[in-house]
PDB file of N, CA and C in Angstrom:
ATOM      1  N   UNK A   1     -36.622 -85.218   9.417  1.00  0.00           N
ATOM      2  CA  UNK A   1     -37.032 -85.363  10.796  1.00  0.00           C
ATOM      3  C   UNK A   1     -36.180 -84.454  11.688  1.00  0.00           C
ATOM      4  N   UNK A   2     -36.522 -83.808  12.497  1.00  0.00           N
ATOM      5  CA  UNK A   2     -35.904 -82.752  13.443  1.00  0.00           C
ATOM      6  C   UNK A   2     -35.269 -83.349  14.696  1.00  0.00           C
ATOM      7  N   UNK A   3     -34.219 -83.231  14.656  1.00  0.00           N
ATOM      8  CA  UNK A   3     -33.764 -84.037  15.787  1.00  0.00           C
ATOM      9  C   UNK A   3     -32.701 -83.069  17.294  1.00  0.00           C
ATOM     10  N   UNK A   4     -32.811 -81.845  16.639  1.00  0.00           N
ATOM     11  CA  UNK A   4     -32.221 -80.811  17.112  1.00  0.00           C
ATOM     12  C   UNK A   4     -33.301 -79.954  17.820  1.00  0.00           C
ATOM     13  N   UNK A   5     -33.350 -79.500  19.546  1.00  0.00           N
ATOM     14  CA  UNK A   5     -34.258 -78.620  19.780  1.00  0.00           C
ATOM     15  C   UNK A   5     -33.046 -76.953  20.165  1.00  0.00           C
ATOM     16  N   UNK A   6     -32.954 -75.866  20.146  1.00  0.00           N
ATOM     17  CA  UNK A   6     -32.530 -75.024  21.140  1.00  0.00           C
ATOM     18  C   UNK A   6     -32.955 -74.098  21.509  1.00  0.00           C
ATOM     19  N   UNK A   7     -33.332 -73.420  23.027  1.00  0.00           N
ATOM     20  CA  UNK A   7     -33.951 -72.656  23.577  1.00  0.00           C
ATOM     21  C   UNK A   7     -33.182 -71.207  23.001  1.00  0.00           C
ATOM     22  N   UNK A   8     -33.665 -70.036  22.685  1.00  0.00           N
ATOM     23  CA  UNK A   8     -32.996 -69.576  22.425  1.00  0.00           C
ATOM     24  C   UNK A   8     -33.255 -67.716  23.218  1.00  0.00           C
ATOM     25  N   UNK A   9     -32.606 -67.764  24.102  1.00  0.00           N
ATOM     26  CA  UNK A   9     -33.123 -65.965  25.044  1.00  0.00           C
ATOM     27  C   UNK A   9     -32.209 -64.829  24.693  1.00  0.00           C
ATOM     28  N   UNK A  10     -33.350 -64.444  24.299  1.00  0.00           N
ATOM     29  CA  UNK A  10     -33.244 -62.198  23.545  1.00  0.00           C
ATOM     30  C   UNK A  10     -33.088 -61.703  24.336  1.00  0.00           C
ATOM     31  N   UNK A  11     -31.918 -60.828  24.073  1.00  0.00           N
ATOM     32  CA  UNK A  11     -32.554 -59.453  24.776  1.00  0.00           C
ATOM     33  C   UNK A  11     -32.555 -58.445  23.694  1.00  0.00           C
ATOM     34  N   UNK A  12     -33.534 -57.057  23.995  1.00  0.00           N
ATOM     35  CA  UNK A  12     -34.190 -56.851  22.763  1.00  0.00           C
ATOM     36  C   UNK A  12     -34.169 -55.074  23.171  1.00  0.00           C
ATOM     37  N   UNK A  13     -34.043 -54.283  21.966  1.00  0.00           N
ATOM     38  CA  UNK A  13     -34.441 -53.035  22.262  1.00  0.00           C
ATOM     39  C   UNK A  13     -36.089 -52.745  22.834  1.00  0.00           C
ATOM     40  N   UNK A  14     -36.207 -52.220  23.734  1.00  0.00           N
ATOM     41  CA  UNK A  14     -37.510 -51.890  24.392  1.00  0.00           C
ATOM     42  C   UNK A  14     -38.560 -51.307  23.148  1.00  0.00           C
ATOM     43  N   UNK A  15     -38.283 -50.753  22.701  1.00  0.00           N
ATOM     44  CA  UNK A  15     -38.779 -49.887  21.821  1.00  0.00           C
ATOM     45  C   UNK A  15     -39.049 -50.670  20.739  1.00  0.00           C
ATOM     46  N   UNK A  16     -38.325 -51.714  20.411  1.00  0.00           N
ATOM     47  CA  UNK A  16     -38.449 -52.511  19.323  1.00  0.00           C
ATOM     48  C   UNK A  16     -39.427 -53.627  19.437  1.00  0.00           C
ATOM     49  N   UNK A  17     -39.726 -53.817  20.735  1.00  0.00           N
ATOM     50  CA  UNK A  17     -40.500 -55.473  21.070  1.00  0.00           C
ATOM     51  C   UNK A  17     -41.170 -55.726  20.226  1.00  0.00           C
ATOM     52  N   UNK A  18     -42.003 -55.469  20.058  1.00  0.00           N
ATOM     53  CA  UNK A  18     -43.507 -55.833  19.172  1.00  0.00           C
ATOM     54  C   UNK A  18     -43.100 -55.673  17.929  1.00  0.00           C
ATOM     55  N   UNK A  19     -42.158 -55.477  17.615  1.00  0.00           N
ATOM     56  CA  UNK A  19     -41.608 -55.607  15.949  1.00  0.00           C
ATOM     57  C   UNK A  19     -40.852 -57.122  16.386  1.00  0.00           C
ATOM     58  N   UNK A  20     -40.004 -56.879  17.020  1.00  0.00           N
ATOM     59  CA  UNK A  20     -38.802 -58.257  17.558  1.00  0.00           C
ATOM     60  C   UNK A  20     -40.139 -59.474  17.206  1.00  0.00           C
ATOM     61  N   UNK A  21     -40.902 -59.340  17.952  1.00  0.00           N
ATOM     62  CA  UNK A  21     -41.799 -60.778  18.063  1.00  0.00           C
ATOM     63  C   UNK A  21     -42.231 -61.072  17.480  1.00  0.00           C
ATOM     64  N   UNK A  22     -43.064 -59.987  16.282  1.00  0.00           N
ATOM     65  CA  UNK A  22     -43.477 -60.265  15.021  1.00  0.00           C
ATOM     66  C   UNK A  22     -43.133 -61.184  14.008  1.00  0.00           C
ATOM     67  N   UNK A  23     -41.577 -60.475  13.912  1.00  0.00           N
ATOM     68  CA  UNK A  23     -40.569 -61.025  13.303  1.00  0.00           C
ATOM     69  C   UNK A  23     -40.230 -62.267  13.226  1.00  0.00           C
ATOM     70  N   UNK A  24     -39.587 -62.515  14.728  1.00  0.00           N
ATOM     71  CA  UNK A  24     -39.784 -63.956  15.040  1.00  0.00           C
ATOM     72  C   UNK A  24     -40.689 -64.990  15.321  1.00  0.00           C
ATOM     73  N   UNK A  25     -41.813 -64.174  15.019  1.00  0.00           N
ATOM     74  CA  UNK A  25     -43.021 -65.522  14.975  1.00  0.00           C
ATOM     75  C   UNK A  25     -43.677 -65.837  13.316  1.00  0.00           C
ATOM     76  N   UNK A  26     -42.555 -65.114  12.136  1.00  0.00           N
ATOM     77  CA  UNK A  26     -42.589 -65.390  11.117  1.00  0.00           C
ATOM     78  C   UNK A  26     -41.783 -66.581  10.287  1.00  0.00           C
ATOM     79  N   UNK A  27     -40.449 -66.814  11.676  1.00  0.00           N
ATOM     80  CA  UNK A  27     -39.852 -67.730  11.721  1.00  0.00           C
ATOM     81  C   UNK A  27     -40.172 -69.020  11.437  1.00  0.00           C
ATOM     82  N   UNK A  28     -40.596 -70.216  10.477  1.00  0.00           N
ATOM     83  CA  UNK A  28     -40.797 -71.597  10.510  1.00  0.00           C
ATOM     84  C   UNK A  28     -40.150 -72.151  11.792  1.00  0.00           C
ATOM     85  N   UNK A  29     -39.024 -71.847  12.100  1.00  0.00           N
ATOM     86  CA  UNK A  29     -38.078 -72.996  13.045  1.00  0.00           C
ATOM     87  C   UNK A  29     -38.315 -72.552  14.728  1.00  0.00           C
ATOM     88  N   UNK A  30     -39.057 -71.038  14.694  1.00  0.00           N
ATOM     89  CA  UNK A  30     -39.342 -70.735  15.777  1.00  0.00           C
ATOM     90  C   UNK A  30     -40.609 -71.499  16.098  1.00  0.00           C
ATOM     91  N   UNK A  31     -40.764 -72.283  17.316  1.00  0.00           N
ATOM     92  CA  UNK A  31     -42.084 -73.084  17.612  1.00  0.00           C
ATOM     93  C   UNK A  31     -42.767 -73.077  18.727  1.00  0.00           C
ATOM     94  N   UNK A  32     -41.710 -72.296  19.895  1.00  0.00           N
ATOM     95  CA  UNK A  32     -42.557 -71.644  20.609  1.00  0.00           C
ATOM     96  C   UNK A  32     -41.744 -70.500  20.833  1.00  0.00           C
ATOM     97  N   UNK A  33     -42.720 -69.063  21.891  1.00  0.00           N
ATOM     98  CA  UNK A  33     -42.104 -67.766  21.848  1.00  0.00           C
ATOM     99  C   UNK A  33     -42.543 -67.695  22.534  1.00  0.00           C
ATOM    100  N   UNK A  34     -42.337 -66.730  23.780  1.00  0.00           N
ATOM    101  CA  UNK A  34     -42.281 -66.630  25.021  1.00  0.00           C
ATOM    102  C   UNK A  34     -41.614 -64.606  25.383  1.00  0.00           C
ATOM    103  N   UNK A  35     -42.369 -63.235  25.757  1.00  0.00           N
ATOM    104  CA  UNK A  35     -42.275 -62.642  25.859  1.00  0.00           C
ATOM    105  C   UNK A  35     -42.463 -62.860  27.847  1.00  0.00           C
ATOM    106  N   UNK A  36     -41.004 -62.509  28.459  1.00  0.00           N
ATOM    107  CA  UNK A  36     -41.252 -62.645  29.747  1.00  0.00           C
ATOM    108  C   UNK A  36     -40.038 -61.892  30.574  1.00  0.00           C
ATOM    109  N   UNK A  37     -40.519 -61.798  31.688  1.00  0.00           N
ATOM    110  CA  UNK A  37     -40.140 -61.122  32.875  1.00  0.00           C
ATOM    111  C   UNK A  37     -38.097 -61.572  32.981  1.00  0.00           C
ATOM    112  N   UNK A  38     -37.589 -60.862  33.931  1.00  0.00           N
ATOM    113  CA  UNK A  38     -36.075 -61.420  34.166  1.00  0.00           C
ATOM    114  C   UNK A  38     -35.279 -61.253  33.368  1.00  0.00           C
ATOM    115  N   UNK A  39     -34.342 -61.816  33.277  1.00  0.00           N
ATOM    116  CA  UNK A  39     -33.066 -61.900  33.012  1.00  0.00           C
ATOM    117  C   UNK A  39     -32.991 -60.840  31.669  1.00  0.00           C
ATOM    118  N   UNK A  40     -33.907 -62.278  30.591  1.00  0.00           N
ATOM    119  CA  UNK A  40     -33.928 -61.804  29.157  1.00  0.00           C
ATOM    120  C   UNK A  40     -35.334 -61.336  28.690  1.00  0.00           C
ATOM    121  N   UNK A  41     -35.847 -60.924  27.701  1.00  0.00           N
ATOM    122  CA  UNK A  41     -36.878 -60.427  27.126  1.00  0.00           C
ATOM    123  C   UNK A  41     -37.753 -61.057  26.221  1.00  0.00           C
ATOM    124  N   UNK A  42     -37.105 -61.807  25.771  1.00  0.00           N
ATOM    125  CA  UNK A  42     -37.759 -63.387  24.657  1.00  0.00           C
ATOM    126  C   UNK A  42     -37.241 -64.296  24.657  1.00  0.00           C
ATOM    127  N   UNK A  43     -37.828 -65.533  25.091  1.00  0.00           N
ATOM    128  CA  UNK A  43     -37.205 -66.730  25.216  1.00  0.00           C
ATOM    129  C   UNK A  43     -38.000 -67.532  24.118  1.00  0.00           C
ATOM    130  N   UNK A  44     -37.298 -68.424  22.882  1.00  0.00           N
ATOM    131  CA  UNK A  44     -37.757 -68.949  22.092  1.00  0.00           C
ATOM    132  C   UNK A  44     -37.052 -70.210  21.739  1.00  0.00           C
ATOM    133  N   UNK A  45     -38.225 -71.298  21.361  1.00  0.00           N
ATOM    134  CA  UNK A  45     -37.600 -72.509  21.005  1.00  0.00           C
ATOM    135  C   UNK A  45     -37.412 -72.677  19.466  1.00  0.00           C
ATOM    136  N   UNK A  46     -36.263 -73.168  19.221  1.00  0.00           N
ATOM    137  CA  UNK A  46     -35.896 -73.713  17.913  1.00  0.00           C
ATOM    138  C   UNK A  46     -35.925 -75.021  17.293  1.00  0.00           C
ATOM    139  N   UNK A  47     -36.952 -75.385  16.417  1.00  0.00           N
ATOM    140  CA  UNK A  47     -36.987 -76.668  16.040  1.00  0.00           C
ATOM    141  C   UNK A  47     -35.638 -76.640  14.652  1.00  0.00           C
ATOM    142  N   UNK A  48     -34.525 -77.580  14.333  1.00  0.00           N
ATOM    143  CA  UNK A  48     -34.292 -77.344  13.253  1.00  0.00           C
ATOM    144  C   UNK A  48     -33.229 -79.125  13.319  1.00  0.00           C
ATOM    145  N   UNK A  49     -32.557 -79.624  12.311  1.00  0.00           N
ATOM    146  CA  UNK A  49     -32.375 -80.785  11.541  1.00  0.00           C
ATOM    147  C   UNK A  49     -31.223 -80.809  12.607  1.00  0.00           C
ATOM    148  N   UNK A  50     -30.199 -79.700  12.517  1.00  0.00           N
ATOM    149  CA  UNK A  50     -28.848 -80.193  13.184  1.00  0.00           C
ATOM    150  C   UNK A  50     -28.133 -79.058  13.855  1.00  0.00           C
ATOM    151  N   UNK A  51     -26.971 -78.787  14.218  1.00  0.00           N
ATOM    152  CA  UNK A  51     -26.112 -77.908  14.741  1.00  0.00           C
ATOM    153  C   UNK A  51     -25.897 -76.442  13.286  1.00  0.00           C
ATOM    154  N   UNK A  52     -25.545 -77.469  12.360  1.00  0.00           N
ATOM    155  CA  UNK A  52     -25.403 -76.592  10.862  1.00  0.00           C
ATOM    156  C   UNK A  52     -26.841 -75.606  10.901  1.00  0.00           C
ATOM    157  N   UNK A  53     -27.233 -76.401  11.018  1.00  0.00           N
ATOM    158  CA  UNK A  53     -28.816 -75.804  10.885  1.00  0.00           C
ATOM    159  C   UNK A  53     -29.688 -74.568  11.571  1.00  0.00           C
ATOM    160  N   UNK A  54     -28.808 -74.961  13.188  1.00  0.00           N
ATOM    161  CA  UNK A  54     -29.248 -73.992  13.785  1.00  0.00           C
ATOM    162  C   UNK A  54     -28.298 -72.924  13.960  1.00  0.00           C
ATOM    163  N   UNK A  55     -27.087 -73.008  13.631  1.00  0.00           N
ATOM    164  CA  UNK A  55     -25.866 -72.181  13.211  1.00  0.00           C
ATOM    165  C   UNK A  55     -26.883 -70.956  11.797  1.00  0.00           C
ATOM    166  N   UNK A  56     -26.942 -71.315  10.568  1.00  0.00           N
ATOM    167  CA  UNK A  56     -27.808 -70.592   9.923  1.00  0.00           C
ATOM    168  C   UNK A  56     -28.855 -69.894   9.998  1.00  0.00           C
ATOM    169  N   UNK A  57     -30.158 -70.622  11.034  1.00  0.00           N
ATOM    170  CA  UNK A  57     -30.981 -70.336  11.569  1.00  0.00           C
ATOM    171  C   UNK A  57     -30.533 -68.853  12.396  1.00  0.00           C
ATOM    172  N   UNK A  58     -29.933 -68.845  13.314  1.00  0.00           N
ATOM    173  CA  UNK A  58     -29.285 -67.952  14.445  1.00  0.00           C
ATOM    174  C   UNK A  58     -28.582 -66.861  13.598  1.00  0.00           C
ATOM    175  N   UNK A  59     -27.685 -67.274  13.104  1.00  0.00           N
ATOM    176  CA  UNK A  59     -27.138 -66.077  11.810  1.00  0.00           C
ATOM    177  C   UNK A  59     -28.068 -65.286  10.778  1.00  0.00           C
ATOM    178  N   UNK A  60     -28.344 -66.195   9.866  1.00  0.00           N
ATOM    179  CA  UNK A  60     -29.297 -65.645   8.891  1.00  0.00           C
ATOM    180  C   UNK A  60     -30.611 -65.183   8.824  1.00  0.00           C
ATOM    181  N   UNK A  61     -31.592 -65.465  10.099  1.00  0.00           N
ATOM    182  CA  UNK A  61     -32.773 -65.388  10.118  1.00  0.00           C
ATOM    183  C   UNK A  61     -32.966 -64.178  12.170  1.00  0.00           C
ATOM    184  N   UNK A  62     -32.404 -64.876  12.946  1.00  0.00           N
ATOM    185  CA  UNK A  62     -32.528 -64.361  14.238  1.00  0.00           C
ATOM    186  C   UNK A  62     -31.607 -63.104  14.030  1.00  0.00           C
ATOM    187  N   UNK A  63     -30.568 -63.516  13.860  1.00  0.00           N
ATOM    188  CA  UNK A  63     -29.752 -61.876  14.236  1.00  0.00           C
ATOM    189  C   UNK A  63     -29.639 -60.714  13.362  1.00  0.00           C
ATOM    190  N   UNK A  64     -30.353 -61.200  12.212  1.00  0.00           N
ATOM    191  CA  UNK A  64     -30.985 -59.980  11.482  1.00  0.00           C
ATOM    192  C   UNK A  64     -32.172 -58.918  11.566  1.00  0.00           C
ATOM    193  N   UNK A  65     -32.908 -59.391  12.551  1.00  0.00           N
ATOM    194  CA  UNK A  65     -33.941 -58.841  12.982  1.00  0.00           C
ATOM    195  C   UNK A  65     -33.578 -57.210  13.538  1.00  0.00           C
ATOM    196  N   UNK A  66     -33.900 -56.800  13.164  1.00  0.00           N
ATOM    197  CA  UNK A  66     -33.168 -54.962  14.228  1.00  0.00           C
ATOM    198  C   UNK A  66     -34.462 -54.662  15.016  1.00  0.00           C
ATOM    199  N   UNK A  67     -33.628 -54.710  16.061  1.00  0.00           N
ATOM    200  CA  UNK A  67     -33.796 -54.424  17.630  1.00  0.00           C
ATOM    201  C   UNK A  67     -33.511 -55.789  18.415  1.00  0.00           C
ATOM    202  N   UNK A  68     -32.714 -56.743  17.984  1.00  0.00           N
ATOM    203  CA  UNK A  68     -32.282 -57.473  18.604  1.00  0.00           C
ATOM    204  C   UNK A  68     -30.819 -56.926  18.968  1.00  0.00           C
ATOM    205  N   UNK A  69     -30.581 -56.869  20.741  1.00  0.00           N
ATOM    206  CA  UNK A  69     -29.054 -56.806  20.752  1.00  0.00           C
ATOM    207  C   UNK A  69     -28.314 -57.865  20.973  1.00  0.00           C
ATOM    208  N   UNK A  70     -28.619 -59.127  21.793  1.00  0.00           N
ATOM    209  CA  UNK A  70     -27.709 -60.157  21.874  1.00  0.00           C
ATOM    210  C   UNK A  70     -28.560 -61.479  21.857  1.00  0.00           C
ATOM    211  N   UNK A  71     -28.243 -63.129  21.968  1.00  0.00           N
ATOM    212  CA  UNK A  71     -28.690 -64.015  22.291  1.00  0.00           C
ATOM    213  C   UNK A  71     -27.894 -64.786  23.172  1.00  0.00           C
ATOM    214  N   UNK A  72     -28.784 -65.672  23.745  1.00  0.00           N
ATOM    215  CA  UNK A  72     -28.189 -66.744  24.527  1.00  0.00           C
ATOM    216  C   UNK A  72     -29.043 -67.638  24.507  1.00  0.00           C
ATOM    217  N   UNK A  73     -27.530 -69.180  23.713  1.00  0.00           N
ATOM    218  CA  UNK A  73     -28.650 -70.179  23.005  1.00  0.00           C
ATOM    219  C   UNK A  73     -28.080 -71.546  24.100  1.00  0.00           C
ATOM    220  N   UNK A  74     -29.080 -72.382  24.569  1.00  0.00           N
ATOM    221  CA  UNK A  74     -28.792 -73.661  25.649  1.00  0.00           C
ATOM    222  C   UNK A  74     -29.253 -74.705  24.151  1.00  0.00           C
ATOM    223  N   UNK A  75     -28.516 -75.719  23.621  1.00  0.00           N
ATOM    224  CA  UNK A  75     -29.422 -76.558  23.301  1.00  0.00           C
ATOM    225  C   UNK A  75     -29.650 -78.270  24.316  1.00  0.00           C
ATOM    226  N   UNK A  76     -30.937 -78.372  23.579  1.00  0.00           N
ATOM    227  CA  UNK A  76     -31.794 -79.348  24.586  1.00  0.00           C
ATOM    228  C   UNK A  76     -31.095 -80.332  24.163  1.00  0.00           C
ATOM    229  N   UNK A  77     -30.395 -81.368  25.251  1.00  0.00           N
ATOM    230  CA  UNK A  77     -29.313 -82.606  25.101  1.00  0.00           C
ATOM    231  C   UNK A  77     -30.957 -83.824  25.287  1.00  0.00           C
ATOM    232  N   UNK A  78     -31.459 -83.348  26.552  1.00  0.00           N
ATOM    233  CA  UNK A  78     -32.877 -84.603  26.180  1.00  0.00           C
ATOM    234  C   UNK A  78     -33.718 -83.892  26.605  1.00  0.00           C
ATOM    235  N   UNK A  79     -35.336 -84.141  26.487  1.00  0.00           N
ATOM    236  CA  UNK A  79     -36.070 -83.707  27.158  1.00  0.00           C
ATOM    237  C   UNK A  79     -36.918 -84.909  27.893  1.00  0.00           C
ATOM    238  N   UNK A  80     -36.696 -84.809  29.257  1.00  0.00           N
ATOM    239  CA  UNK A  80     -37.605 -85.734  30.203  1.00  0.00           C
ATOM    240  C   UNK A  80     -39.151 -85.383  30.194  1.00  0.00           C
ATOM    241  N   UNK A  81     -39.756 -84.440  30.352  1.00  0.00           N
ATOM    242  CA  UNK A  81     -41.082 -84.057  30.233  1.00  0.00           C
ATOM    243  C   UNK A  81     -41.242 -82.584  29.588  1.00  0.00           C
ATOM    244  N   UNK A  82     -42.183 -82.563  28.803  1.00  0.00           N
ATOM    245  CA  UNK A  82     -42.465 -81.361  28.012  1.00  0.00           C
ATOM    246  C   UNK A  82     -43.613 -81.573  27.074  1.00  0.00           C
ATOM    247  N   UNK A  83     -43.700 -80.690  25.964  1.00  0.00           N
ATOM    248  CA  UNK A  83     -44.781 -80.411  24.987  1.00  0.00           C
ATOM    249  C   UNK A  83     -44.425 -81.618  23.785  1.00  0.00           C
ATOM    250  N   UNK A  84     -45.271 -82.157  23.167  1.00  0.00           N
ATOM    251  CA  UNK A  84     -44.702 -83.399  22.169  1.00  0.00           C
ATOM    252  C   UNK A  84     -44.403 -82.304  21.071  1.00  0.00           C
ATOM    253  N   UNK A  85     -43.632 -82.235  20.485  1.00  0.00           N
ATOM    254  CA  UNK A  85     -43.353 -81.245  19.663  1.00  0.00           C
ATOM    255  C   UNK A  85     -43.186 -82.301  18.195  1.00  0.00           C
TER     256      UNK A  85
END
C-alpha cells in the first residue's frame, strides 16, 4: 500500500524536453506529469511505499535521465483535497 506521495519539479535541458517526459512517463511511480510555465519545467508526482523508496526512486530512475539538470522534491505531509490517487 503506498503511503508516501512527493511532488517532484525539473528543471530540464530545453533541447532535451520531449525526451525528459518520455522518459519519465515510463516511470511506474511517476503518476502524474505536468510540463508547465515558471519557475521549473516539469512538475511530477511520485507515488512510492516510503522515504527509502523515494530516495531510490529519485537516484536510480529520475536523475538518470540526461537532460535533466536539477530537482526539487516537497513531500505531501497530508492532502486536504485532490485527485483519489
Amino acid at each position: 500500500m503506498t503511503s508516501v506521495y512527493v511532488f517532484v519539479n525539473i528543471f530540464v535541458e530545453s533541447s532535451m524536453m520531449d525526451y525528459v517526459l518520455g522518459a519519465l512517463a515510463e516511470i511506474p511511480e511517476v503518476v502524474e506529469l505536468y510540463e508547465v510555465t515558471g519557475e521549473f519545467d516539469i512538475i511530477s508526482l511520485i507515488s512510492c511505499s516510503d522515504i527509502e523508496d523515494f530516495r531510490n526512486i529519485l537516484k536510480n530512475k529520475i536523475l538518470k535521465i540526461q537532460g535533466i539538470k536539477s530537482t526539487v522534491s516537497a513531500v505531501v505531509l497530508h492532502m486536504h483535497k485532490g485527485a483519489k490517487l
